[in-house]
C-alpha atoms as a PDB file:
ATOM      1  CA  UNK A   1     -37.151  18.861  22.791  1.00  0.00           C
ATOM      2  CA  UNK A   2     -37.904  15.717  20.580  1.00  0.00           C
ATOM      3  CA  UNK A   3     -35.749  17.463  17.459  1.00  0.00           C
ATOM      4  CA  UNK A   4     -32.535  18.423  19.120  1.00  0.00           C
ATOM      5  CA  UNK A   5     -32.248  15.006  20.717  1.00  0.00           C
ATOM      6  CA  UNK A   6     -33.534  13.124  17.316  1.00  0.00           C
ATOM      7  CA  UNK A   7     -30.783  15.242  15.606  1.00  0.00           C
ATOM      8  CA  UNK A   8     -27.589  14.117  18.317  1.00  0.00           C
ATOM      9  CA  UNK A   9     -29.054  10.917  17.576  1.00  0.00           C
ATOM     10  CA  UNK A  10     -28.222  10.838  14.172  1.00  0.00           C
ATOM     11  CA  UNK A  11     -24.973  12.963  14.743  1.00  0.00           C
ATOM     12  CA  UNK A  12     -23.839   9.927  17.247  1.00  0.00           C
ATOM     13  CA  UNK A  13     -25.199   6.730  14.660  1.00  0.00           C
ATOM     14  CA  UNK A  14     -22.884   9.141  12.047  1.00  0.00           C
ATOM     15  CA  UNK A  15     -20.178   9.270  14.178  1.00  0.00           C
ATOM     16  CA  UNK A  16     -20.018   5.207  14.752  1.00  0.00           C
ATOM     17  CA  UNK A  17     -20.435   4.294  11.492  1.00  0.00           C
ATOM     18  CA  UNK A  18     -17.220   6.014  10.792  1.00  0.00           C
ATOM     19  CA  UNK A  19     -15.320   4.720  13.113  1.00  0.00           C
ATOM     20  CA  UNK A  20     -16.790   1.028  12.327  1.00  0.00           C
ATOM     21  CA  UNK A  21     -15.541   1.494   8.349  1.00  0.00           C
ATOM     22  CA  UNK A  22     -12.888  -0.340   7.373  1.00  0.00           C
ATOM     23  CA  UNK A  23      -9.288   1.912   7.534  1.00  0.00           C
ATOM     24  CA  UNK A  24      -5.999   0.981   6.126  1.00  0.00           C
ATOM     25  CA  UNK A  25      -2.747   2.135   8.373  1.00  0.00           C
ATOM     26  CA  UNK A  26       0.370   2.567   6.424  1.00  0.00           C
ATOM     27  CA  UNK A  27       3.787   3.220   8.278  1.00  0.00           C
ATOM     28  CA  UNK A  28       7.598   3.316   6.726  1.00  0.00           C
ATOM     29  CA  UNK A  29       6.679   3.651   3.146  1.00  0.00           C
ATOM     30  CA  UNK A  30       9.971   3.839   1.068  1.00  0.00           C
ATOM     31  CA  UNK A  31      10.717   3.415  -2.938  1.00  0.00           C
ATOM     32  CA  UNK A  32      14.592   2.384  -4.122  1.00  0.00           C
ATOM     33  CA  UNK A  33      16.085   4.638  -6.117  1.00  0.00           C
ATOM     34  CA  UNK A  34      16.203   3.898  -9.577  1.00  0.00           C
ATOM     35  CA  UNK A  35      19.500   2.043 -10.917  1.00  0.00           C
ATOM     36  CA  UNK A  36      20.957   3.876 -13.982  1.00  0.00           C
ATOM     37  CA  UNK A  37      20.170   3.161 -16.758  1.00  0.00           C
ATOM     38  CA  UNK A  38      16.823   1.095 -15.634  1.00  0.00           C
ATOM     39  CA  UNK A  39      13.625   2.422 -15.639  1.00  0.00           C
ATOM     40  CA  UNK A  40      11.856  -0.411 -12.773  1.00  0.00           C
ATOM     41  CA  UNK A  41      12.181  -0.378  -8.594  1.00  0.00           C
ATOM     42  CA  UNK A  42      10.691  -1.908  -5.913  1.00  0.00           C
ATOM     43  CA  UNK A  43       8.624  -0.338  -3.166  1.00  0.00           C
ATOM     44  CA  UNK A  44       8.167  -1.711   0.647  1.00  0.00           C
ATOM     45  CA  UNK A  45       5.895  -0.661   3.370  1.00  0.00           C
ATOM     46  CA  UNK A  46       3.691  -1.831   6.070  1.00  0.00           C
ATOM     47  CA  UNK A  47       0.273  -1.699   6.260  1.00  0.00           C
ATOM     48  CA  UNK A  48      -2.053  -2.842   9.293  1.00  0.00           C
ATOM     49  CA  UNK A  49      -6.086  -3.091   8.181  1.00  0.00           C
ATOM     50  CA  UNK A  50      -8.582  -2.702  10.845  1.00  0.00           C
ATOM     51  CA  UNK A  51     -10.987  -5.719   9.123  1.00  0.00           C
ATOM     52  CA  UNK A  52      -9.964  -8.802   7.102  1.00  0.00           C
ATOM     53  CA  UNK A  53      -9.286  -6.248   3.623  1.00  0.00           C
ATOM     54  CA  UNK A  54      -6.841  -6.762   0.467  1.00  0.00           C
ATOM     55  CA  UNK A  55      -4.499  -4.520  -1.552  1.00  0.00           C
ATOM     56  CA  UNK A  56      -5.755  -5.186  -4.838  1.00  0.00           C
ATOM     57  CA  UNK A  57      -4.028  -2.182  -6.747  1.00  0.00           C
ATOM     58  CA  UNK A  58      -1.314   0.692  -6.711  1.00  0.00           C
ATOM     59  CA  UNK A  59      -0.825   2.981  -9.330  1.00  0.00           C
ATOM     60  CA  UNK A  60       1.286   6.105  -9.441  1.00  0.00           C
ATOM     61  CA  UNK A  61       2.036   8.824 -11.736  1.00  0.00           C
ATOM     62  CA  UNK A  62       5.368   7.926 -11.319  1.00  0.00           C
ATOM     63  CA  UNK A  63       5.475   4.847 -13.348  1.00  0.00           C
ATOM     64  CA  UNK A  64       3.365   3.158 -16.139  1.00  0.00           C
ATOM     65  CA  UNK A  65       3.081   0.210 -14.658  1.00  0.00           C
ATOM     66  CA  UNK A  66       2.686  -1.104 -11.048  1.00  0.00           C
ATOM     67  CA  UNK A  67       1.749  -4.230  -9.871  1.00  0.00           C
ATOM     68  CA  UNK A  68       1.776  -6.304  -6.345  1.00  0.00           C
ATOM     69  CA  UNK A  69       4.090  -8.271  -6.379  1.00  0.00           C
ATOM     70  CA  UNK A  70       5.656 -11.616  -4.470  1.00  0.00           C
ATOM     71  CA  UNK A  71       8.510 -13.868  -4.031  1.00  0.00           C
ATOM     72  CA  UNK A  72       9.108 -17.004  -3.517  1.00  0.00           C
ATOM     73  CA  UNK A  73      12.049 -19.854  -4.403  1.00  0.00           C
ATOM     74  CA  UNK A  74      11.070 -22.818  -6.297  1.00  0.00           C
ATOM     75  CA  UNK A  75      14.088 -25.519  -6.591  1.00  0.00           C
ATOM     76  CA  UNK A  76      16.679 -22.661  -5.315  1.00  0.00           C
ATOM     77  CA  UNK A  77      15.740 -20.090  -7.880  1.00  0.00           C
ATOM     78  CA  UNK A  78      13.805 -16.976  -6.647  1.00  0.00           C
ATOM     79  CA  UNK A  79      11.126 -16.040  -8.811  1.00  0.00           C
ATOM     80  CA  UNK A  80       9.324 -12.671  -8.778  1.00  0.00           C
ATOM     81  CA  UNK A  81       5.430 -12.581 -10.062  1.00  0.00           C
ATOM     82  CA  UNK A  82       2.570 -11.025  -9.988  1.00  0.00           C
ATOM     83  CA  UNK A  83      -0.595 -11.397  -6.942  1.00  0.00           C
ATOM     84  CA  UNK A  84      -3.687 -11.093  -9.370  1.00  0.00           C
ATOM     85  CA  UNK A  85      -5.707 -11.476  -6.898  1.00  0.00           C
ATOM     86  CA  UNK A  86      -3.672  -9.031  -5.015  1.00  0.00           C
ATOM     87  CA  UNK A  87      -2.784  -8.796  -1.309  1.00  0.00           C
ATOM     88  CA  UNK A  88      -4.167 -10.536   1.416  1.00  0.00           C
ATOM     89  CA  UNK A  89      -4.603  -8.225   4.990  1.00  0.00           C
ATOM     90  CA  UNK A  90      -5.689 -10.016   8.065  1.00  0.00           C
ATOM     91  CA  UNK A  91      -7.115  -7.812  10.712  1.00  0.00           C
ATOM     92  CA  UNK A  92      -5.345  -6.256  12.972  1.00  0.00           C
ATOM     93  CA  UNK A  93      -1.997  -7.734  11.973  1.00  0.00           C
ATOM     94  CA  UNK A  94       0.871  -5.736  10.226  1.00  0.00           C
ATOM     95  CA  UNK A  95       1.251  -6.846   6.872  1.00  0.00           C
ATOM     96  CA  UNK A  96       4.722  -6.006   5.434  1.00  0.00           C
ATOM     97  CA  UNK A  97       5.701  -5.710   2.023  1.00  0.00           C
ATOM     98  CA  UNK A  98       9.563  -5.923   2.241  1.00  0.00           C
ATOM     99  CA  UNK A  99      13.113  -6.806  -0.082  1.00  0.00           C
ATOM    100  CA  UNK A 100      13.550 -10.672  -0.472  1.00  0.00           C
ATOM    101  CA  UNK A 101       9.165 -10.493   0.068  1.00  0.00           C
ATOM    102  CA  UNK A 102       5.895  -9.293  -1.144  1.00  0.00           C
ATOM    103  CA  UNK A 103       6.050  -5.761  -2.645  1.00  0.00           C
ATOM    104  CA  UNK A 104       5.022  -3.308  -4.657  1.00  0.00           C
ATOM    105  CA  UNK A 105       7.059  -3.562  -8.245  1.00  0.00           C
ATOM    106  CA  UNK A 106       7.106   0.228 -10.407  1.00  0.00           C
ATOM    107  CA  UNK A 107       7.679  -0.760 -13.880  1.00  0.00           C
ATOM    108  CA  UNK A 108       8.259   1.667 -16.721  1.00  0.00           C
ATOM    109  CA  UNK A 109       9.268   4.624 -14.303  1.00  0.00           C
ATOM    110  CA  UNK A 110       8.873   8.069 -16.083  1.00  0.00           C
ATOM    111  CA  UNK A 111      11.759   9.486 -14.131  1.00  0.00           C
ATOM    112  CA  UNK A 112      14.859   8.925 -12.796  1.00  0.00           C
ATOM    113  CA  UNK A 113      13.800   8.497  -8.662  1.00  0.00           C
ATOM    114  CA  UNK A 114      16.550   9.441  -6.555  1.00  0.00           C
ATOM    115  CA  UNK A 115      17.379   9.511  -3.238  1.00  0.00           C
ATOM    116  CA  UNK A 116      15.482  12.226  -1.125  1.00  0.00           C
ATOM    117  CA  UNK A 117      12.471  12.033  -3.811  1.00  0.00           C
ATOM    118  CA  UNK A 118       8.865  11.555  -3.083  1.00  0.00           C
ATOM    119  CA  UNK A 119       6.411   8.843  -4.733  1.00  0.00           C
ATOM    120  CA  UNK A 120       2.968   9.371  -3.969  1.00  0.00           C
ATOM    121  CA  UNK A 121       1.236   5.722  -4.456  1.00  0.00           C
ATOM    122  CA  UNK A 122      -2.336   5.256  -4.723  1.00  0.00           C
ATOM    123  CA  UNK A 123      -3.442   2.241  -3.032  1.00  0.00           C
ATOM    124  CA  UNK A 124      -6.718   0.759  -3.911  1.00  0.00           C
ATOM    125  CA  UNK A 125      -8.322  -2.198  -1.270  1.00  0.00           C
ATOM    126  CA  UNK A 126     -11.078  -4.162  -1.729  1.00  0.00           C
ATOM    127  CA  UNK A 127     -13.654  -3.025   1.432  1.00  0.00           C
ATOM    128  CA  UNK A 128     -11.309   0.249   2.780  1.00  0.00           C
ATOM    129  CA  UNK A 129     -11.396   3.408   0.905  1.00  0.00           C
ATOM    130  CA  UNK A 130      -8.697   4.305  -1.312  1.00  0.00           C
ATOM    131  CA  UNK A 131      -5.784   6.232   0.308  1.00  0.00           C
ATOM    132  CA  UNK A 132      -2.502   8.394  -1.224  1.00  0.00           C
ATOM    133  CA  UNK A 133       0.809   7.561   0.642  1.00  0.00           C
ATOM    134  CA  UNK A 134       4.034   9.905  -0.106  1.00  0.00           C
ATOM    135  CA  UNK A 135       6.932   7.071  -0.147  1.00  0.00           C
ATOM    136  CA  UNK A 136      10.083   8.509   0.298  1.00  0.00           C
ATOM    137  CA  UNK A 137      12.871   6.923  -2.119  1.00  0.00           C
ATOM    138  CA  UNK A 138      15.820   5.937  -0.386  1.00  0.00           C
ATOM    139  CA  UNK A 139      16.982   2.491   1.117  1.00  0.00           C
ATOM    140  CA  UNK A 140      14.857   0.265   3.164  1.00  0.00           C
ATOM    141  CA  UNK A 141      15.476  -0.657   6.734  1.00  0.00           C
ATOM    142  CA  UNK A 142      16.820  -4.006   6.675  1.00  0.00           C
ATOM    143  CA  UNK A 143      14.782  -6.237   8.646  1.00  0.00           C
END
């Protein structure tokens, strides 16, 4: 009797444990579409982490290069740069990376993305596991 209890014991400690590790939601991921003749875009989701997290990397087949990115305007010129230390995810709130805001910049893409396309995007956090999101290129929703 001792085993088969000992054993949903450690079935149910399994169980919590992952559902206590740290998960990264992702919702409305999109990529522009390349302009001719440029090989860069911009890509803009949300995500919502269920601990305090950050999105330290993306990479993609898709593209040489990709880096988190963020805005901001200093003296009335906007300026686009890099977040080395990357992205900052409070828990619990929805984090989005948006036009005009923080985002995800592809640099160095291998192929013409058009509209109707798929990017996958592998996001790497620092606590969450990494996860694979299928962006869809086309326009963002203007927020």
């Amino acid at each position: 009797m001792r085993l088969p209890a000992l054993a949903l014991l450690c079935l149910g400690v399994a169980a919590c444990q992952d559902a206590a590790a740290p998960s990264v939601e992702v919702s409305d991921a999109v990529c522009r579409p390349t302009p001719n003749g440029r090989d860069l875009t911009g890509c803009y989701m949300t995500l919502t982490a269920t601990t305090d997290d950050r999105l330290i990397s993306v990479s993609t087949p898709a593209a040489a290069t990709s880096e988190i990115h963020e805005m901001s305007t200093e003296g009335g010129i906007m300026t686009m740069r890099e977040m080395v230390g990357g992205l900052s995810l409070p828990a619990g709130q929805a984090t989005s990376l948006q036009p005009g805001g923080n985002h995800i910049m592809l640099m160095q893409v291998t192929a013409p993305l058009a509209e109707g396309d798929t990017v996958e995007l592998a996001l790497t956090f620092e606590d969450t596991a990494p996860i694979t999101v299928s962006a869809r290129v086309g326009n963002p929703a203007v927020n």
